[in-house]
PDB file of N, CA and C in Angstrom:
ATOM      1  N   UNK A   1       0.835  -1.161   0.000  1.00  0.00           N
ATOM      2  CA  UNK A   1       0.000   0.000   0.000  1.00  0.00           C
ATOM      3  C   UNK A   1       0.887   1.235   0.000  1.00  0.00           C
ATOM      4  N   UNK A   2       0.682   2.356  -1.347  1.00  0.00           N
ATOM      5  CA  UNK A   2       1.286   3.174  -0.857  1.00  0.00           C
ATOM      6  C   UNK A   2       0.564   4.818  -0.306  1.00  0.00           C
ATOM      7  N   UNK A   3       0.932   5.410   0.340  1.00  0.00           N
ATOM      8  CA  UNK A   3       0.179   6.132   0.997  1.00  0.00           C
ATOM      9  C   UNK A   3       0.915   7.752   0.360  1.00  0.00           C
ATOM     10  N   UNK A   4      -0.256   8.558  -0.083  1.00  0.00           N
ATOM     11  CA  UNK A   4      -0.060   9.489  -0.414  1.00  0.00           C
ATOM     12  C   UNK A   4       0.769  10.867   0.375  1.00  0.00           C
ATOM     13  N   UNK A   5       1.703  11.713   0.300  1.00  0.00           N
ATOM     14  CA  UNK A   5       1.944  12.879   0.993  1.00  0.00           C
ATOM     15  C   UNK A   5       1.027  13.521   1.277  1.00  0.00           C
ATOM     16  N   UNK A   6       0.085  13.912   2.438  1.00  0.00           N
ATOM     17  CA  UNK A   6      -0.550  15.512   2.175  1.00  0.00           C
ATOM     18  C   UNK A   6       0.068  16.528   2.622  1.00  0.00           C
ATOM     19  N   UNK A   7      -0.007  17.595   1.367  1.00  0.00           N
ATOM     20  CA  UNK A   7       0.686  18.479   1.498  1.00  0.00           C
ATOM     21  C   UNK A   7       0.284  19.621   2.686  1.00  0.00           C
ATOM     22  N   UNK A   8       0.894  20.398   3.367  1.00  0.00           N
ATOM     23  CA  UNK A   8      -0.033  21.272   3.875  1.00  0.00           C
ATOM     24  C   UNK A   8       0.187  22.735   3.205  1.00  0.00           C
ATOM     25  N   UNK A   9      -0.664  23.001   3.122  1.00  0.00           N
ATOM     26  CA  UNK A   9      -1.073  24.155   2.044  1.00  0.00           C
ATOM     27  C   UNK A   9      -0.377  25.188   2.906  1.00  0.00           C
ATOM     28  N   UNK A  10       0.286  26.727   2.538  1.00  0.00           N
ATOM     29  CA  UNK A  10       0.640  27.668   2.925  1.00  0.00           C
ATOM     30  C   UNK A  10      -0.523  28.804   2.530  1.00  0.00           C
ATOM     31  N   UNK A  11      -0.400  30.000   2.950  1.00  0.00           N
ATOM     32  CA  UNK A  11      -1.929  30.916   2.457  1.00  0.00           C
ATOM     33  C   UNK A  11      -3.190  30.888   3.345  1.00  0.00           C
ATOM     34  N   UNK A  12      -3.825  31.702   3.197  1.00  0.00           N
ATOM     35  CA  UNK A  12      -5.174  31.396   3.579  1.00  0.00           C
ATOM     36  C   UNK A  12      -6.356  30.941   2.460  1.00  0.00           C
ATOM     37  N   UNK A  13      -7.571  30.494   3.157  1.00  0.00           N
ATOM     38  CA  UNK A  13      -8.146  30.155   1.443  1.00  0.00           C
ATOM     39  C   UNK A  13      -9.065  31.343   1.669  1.00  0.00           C
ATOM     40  N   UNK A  14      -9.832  31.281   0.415  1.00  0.00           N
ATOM     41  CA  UNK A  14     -10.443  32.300  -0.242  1.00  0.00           C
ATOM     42  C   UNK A  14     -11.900  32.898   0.985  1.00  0.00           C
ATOM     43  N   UNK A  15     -12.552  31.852   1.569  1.00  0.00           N
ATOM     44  CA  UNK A  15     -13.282  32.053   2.595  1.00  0.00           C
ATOM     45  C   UNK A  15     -13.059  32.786   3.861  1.00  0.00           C
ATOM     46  N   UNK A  16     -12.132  32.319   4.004  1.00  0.00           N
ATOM     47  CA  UNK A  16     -11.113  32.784   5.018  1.00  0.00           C
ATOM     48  C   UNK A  16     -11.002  34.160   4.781  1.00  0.00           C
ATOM     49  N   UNK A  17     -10.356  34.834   3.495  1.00  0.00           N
ATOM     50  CA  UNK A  17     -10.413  36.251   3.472  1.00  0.00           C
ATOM     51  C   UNK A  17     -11.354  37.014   3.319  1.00  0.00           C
ATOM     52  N   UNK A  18     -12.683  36.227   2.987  1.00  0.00           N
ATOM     53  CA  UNK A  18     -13.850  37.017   2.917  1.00  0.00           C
ATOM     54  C   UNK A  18     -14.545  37.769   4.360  1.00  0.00           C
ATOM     55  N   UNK A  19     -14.150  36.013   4.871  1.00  0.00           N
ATOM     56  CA  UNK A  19     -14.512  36.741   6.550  1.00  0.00           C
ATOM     57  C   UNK A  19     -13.979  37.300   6.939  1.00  0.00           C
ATOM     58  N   UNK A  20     -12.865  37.443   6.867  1.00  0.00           N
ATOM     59  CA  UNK A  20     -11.735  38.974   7.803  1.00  0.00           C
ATOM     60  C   UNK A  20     -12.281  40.133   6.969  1.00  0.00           C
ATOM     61  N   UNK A  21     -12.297  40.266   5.829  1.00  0.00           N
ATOM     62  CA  UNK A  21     -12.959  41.252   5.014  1.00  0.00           C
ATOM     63  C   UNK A  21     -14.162  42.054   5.365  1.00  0.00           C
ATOM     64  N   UNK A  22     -15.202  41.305   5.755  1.00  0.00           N
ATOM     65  CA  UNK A  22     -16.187  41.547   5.987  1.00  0.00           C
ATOM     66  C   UNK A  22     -16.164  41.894   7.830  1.00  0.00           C
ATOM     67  N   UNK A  23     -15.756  41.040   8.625  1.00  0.00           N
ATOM     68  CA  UNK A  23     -15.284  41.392   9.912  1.00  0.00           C
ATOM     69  C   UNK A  23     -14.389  43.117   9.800  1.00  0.00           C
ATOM     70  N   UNK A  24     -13.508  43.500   9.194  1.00  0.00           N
ATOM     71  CA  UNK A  24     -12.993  44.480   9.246  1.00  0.00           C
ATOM     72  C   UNK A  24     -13.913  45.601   8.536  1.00  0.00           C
ATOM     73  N   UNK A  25     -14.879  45.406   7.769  1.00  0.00           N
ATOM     74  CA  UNK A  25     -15.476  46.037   7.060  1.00  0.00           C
ATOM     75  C   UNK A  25     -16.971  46.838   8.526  1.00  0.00           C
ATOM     76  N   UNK A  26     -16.931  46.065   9.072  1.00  0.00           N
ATOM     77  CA  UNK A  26     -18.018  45.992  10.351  1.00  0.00           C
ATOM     78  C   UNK A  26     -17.276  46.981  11.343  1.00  0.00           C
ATOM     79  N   UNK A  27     -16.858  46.653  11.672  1.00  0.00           N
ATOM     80  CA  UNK A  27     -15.889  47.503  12.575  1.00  0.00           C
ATOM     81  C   UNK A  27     -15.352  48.544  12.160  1.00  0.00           C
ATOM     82  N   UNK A  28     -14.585  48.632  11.007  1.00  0.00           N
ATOM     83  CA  UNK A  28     -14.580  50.545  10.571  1.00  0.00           C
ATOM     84  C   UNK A  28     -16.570  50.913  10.485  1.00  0.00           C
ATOM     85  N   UNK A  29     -16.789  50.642   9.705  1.00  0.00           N
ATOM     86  CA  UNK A  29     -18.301  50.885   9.940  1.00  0.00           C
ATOM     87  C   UNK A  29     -18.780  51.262  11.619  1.00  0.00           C
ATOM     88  N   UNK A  30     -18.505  50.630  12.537  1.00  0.00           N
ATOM     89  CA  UNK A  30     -18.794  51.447  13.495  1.00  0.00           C
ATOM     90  C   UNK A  30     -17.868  52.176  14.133  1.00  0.00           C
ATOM     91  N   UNK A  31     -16.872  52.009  13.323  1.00  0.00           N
ATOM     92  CA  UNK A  31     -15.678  53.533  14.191  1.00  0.00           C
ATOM     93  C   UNK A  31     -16.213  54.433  13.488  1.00  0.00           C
ATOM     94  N   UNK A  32     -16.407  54.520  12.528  1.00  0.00           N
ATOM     95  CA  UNK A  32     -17.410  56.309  11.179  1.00  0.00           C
ATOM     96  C   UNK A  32     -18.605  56.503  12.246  1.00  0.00           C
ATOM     97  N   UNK A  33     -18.984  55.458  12.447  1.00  0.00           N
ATOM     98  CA  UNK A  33     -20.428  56.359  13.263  1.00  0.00           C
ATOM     99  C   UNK A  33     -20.254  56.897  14.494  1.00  0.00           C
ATOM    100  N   UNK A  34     -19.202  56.197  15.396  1.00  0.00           N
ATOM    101  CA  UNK A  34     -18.870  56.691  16.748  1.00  0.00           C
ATOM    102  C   UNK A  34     -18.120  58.219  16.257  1.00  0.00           C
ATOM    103  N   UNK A  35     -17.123  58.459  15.492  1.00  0.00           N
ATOM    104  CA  UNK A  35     -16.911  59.407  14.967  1.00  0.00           C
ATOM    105  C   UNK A  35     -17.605  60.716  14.694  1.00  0.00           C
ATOM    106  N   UNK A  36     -18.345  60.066  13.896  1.00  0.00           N
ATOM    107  CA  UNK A  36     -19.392  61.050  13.377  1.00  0.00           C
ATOM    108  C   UNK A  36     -20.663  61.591  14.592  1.00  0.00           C
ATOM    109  N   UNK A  37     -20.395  61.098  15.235  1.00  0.00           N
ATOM    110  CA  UNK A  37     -20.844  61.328  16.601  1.00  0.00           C
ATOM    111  C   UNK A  37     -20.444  61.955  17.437  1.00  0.00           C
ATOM    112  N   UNK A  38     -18.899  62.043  17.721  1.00  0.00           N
ATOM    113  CA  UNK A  38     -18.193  62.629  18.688  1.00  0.00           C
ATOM    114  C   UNK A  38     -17.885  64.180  17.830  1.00  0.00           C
ATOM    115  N   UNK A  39     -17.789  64.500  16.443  1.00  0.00           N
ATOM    116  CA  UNK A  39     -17.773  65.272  15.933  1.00  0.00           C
ATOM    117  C   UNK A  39     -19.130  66.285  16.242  1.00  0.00           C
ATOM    118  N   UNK A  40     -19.966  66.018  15.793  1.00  0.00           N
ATOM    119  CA  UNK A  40     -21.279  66.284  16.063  1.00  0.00           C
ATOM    120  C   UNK A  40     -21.429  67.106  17.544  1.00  0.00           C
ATOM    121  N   UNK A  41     -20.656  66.108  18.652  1.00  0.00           N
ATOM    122  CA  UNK A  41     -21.314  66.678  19.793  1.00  0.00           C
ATOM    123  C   UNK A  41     -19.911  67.597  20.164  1.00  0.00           C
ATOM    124  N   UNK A  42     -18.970  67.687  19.557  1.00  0.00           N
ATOM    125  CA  UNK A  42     -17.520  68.670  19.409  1.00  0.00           C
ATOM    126  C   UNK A  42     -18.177  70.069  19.203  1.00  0.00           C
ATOM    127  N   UNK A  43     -18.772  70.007  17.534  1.00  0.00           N
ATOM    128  CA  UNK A  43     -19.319  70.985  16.997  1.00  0.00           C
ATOM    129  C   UNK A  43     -19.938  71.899  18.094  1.00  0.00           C
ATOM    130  N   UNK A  44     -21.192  70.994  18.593  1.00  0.00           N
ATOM    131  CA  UNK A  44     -22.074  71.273  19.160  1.00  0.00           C
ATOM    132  C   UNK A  44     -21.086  72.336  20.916  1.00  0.00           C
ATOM    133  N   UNK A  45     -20.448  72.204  21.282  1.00  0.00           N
ATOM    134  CA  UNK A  45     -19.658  72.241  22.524  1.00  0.00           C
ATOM    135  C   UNK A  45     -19.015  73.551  22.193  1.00  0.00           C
ATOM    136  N   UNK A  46     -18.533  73.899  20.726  1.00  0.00           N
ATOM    137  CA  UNK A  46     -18.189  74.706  20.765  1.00  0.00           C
ATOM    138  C   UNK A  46     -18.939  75.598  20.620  1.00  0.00           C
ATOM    139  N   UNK A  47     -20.170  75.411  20.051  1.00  0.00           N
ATOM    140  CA  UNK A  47     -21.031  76.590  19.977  1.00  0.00           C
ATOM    141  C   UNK A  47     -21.686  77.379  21.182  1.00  0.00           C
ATOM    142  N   UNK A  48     -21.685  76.341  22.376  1.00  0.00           N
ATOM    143  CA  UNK A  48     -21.669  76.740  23.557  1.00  0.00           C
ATOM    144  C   UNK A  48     -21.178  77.659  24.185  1.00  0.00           C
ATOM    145  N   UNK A  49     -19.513  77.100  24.215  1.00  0.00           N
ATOM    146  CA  UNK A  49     -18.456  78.062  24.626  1.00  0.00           C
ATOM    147  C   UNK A  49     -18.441  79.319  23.513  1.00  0.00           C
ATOM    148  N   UNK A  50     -18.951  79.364  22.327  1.00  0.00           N
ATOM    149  CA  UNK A  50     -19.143  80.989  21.823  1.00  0.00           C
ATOM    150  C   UNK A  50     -20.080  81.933  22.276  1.00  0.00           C
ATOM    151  N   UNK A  51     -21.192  80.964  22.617  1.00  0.00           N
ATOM    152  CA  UNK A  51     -22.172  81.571  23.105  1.00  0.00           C
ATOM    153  C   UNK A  51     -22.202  82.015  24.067  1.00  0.00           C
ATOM    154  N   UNK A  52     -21.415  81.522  25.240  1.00  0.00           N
ATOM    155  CA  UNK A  52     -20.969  81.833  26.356  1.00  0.00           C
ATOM    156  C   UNK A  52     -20.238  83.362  26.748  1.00  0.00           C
ATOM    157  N   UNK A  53     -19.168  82.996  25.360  1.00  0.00           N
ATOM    158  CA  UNK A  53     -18.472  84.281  25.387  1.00  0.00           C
ATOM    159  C   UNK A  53     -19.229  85.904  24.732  1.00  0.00           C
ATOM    160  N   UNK A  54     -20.156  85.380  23.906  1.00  0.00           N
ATOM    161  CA  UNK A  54     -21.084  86.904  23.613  1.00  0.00           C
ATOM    162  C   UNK A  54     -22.001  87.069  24.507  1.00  0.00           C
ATOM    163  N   UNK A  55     -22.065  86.102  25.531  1.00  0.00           N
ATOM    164  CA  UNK A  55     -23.538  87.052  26.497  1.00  0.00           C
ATOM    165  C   UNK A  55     -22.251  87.919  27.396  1.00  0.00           C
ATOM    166  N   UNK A  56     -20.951  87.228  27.724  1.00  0.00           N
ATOM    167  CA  UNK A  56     -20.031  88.009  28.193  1.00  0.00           C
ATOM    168  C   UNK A  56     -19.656  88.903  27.487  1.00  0.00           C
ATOM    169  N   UNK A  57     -19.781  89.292  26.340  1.00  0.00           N
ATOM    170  CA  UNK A  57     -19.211  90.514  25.743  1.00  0.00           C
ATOM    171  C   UNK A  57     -20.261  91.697  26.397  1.00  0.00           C
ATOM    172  N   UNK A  58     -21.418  90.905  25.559  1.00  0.00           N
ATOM    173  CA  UNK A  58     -23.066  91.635  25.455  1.00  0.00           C
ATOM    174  C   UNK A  58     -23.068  92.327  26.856  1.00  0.00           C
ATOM    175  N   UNK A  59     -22.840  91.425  28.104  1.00  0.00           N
ATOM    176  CA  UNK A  59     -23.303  91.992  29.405  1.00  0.00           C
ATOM    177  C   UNK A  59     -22.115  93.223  29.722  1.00  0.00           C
ATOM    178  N   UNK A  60     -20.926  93.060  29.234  1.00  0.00           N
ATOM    179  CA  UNK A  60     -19.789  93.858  29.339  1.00  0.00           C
ATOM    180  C   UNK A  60     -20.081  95.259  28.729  1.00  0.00           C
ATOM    181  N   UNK A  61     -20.549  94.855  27.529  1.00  0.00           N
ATOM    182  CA  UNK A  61     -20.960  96.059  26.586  1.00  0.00           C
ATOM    183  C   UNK A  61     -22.664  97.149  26.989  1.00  0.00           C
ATOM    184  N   UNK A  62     -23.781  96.556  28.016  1.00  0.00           N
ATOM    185  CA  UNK A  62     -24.424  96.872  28.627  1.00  0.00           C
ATOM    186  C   UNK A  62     -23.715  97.369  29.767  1.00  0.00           C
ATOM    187  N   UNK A  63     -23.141  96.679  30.477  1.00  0.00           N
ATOM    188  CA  UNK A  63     -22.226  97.738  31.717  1.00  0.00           C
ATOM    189  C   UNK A  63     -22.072  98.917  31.282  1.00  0.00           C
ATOM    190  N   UNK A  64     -21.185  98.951  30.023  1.00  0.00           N
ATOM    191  CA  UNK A  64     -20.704 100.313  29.625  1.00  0.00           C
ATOM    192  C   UNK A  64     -21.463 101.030  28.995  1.00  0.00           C
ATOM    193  N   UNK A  65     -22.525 100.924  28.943  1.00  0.00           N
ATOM    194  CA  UNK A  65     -23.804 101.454  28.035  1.00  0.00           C
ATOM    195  C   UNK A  65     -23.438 101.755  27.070  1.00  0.00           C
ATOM    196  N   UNK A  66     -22.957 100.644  26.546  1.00  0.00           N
ATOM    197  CA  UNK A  66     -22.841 100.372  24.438  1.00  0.00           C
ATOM    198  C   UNK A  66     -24.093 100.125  23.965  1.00  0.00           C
ATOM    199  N   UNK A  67     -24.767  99.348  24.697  1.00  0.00           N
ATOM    200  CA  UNK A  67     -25.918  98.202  24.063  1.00  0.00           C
ATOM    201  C   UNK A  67     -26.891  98.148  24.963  1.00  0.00           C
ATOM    202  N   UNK A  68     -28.255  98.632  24.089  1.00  0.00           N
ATOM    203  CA  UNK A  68     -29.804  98.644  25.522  1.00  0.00           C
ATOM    204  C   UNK A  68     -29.582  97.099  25.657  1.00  0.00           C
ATOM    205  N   UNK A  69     -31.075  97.178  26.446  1.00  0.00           N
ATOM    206  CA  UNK A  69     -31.519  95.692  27.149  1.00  0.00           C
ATOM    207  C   UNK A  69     -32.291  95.016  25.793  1.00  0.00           C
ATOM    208  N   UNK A  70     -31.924  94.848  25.051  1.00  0.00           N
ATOM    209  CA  UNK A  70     -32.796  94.417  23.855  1.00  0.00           C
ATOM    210  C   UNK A  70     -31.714  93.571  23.198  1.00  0.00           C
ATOM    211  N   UNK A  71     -32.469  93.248  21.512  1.00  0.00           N
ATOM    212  CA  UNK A  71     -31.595  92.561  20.843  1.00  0.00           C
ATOM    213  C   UNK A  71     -30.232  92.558  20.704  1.00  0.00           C
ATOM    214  N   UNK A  72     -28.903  92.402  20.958  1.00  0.00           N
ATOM    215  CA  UNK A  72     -27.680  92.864  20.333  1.00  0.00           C
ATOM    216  C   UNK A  72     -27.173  92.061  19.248  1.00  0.00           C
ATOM    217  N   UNK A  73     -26.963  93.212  18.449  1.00  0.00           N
ATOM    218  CA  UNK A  73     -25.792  92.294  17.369  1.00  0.00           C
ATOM    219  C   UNK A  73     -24.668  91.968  17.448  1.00  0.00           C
ATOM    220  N   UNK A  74     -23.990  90.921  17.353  1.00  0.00           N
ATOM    221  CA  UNK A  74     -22.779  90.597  17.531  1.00  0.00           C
ATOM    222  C   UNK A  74     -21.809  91.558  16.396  1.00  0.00           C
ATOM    223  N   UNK A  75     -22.673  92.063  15.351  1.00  0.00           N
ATOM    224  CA  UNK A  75     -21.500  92.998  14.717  1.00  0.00           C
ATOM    225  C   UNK A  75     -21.354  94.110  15.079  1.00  0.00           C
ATOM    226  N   UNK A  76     -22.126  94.674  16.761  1.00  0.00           N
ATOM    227  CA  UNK A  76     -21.910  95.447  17.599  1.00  0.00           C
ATOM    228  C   UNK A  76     -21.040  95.440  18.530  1.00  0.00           C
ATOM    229  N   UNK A  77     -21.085  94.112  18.810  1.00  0.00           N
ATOM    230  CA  UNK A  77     -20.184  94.188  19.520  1.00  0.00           C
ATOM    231  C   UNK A  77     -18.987  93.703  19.123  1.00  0.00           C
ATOM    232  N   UNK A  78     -18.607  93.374  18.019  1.00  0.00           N
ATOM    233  CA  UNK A  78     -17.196  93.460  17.104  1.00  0.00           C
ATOM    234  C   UNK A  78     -17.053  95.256  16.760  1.00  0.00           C
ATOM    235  N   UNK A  79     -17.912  95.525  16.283  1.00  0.00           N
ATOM    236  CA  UNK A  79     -17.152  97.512  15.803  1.00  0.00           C
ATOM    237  C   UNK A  79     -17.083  97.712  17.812  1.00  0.00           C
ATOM    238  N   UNK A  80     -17.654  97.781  18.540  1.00  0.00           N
ATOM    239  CA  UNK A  80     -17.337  98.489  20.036  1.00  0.00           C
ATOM    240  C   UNK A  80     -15.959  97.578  20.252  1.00  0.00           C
ATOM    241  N   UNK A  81     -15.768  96.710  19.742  1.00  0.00           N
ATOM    242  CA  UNK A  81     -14.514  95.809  20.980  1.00  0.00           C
ATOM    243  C   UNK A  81     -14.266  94.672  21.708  1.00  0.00           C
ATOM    244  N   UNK A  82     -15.677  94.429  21.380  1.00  0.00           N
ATOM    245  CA  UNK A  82     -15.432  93.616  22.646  1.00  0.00           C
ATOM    246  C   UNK A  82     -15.638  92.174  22.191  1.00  0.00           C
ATOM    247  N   UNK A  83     -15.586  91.821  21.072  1.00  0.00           N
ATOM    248  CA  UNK A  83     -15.168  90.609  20.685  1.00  0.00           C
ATOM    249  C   UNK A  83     -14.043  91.088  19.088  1.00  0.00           C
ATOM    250  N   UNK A  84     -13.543  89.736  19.067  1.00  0.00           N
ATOM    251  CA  UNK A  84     -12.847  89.969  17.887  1.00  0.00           C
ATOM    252  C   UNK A  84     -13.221  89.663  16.209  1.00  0.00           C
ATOM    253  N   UNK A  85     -14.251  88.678  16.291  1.00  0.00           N
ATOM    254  CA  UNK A  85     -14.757  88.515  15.169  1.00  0.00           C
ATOM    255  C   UNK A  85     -16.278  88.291  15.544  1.00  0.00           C
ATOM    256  N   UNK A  86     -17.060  88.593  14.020  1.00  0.00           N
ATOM    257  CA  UNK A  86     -18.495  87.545  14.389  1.00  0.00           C
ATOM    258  C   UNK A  86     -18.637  86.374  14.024  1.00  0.00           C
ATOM    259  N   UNK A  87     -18.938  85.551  14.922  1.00  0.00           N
ATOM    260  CA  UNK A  87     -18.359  83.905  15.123  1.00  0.00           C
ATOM    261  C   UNK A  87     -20.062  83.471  14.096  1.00  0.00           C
ATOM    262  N   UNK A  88     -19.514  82.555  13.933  1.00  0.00           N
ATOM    263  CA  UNK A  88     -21.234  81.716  13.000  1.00  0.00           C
ATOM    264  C   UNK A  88     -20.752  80.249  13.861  1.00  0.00           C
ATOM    265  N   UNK A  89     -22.096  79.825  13.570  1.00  0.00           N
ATOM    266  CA  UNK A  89     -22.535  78.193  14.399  1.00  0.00           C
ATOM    267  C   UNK A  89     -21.231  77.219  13.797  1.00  0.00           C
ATOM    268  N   UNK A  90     -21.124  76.618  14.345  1.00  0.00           N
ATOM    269  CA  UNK A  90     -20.482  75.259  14.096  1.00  0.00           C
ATOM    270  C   UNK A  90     -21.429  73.772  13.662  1.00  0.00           C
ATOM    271  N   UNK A  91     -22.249  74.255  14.581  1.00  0.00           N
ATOM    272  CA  UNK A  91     -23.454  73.176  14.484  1.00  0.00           C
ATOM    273  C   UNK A  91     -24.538  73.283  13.419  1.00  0.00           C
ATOM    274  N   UNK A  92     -24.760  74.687  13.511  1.00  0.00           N
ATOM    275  CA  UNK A  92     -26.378  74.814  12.599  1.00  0.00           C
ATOM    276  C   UNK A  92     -25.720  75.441  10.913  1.00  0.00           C
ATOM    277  N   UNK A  93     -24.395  74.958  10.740  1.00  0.00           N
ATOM    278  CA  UNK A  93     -23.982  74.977   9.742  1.00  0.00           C
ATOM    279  C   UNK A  93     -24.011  76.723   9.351  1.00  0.00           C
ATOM    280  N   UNK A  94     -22.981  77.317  10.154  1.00  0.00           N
ATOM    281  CA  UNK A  94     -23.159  79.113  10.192  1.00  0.00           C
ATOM    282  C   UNK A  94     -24.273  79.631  10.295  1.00  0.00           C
ATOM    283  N   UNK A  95     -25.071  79.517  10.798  1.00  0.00           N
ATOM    284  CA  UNK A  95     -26.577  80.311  10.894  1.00  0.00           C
ATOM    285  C   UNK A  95     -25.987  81.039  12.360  1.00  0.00           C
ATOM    286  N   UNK A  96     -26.495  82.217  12.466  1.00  0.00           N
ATOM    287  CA  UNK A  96     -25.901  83.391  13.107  1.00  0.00           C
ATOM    288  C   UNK A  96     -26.534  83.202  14.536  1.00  0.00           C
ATOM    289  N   UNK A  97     -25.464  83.940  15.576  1.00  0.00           N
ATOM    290  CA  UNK A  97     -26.430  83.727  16.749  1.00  0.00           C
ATOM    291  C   UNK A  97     -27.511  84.751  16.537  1.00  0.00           C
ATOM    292  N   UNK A  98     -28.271  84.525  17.977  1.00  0.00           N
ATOM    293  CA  UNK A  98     -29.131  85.902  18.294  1.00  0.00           C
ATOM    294  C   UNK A  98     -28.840  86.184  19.866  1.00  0.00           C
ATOM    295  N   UNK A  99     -28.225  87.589  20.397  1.00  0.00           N
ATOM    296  CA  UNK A  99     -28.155  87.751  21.406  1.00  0.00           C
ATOM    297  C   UNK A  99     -28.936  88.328  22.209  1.00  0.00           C
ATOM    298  N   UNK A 100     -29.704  87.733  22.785  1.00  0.00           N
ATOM    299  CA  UNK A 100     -30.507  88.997  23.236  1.00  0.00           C
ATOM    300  C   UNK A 100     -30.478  89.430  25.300  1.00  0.00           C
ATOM    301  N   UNK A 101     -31.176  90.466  25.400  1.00  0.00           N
ATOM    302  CA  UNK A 101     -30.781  90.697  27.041  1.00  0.00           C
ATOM    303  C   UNK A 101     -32.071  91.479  27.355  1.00  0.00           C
ATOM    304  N   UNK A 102     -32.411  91.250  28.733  1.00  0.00           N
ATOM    305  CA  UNK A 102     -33.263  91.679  28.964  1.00  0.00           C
ATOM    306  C   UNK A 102     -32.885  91.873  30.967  1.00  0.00           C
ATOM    307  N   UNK A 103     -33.073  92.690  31.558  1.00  0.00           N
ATOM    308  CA  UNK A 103     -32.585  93.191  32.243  1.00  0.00           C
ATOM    309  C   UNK A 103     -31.013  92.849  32.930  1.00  0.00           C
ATOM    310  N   UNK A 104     -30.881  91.787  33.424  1.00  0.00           N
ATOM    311  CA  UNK A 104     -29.971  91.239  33.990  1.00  0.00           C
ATOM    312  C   UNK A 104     -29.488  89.745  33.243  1.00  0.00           C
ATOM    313  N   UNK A 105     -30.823  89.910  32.717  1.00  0.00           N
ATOM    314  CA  UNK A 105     -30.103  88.245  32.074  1.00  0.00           C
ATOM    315  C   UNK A 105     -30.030  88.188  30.111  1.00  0.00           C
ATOM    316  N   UNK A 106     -29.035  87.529  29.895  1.00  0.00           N
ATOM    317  CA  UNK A 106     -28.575  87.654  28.734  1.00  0.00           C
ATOM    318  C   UNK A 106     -28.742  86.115  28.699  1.00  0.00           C
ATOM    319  N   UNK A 107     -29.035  85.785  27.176  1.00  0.00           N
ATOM    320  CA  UNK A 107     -29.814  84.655  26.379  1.00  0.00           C
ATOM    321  C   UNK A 107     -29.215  84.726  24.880  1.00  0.00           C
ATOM    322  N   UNK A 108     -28.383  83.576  24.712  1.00  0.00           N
ATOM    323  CA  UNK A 108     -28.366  83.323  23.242  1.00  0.00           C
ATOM    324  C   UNK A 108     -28.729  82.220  22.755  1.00  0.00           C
ATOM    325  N   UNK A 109     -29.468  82.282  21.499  1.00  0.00           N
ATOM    326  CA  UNK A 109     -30.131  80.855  20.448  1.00  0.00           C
ATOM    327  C   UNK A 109     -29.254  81.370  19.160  1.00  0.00           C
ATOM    328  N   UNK A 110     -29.659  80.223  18.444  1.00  0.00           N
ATOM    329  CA  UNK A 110     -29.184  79.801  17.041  1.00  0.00           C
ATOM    330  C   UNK A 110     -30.763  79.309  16.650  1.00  0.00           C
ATOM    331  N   UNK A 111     -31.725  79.947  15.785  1.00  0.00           N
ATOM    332  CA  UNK A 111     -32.904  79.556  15.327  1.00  0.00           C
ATOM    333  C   UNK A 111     -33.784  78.915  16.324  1.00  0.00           C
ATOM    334  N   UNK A 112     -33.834  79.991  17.274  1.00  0.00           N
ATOM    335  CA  UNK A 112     -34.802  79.858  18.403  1.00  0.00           C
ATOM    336  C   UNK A 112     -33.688  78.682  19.652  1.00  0.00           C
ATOM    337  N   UNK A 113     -33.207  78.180  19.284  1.00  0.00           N
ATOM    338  CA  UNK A 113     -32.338  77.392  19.923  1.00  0.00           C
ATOM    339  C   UNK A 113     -31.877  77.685  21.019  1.00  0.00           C
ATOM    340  N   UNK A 114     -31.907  77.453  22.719  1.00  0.00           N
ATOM    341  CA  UNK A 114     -31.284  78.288  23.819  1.00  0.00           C
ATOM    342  C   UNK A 114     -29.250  77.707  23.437  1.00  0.00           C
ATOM    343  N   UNK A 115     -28.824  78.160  23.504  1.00  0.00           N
ATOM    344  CA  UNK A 115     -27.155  78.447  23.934  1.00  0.00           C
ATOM    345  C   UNK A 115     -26.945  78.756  25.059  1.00  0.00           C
ATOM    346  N   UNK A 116     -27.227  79.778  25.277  1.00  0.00           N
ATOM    347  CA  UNK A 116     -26.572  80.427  26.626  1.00  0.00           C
ATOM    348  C   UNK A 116     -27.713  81.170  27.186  1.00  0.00           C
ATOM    349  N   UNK A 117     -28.382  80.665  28.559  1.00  0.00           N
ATOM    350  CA  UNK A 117     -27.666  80.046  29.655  1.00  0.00           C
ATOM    351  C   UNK A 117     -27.948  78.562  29.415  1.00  0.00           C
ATOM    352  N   UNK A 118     -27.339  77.559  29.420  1.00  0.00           N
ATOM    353  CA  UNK A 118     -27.233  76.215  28.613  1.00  0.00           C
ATOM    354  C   UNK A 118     -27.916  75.128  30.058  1.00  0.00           C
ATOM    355  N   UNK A 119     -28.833  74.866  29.057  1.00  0.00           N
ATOM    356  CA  UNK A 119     -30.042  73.882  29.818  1.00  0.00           C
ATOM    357  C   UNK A 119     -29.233  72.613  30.308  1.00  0.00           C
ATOM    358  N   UNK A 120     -29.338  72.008  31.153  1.00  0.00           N
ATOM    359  CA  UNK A 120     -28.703  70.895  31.807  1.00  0.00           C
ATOM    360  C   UNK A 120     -29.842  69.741  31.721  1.00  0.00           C
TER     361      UNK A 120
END
């Protein structure tokens, strides 16, 4: 009787790479969405902290009686000083703030949106 060699094959076979293929294909797939997520709520964080900083201009610029208790424009308070540029959303894809103040308290949205003072 004679008995054949089996060889052992080197490589992977063709199945084999489909599934790692598809396994790796799954997993970037959910790193883009976790991504696209953490971006999103980045965006979102910074629009905060801008908003933050024009009710501080706004209330600065009411101290000094630049600006009534009413609407302010932020391109008011870029010509007075007290910011350096007029910032646009991060989030709502540049749509402008709105600052507004009304005695003591200062309020900014983005399309009705509260910003500042930021809801918890």
């Amino acid at each position: 009787m004679h008995f054949k060699k089996i060889k052992k094959r080197e490589g992977f076979t063709l199945i084999e790479m489909v599934i790692v293929i598809t396994i790796i294909g799954i997993l970037s797939s959910i790193a883009v969405t976790k991504y696209s997520q953490i971006q999103a709520n980045a965006k979102k964080n910074a629009d905060y902290a801008t908003a933050a900083n024009l009710a501080t201009a706004a209330m600065i610029s009411i101290s000094d009686g630049k600006s009534s208790n009413t609407e302010i424009q932020p391109t008011s308070l870029k010509n007075n000083g007290y910011i350096q540029f007029v910032p646009k959303s991060k989030s709502a894809k540049g749509k402008p703030f709105v600052v507004s103040a009304d005695g003591d308290s200062v309020t900014v949205t983005i399309d009705d949106v509260p910003f500042y003072p930021k809801s918890e």
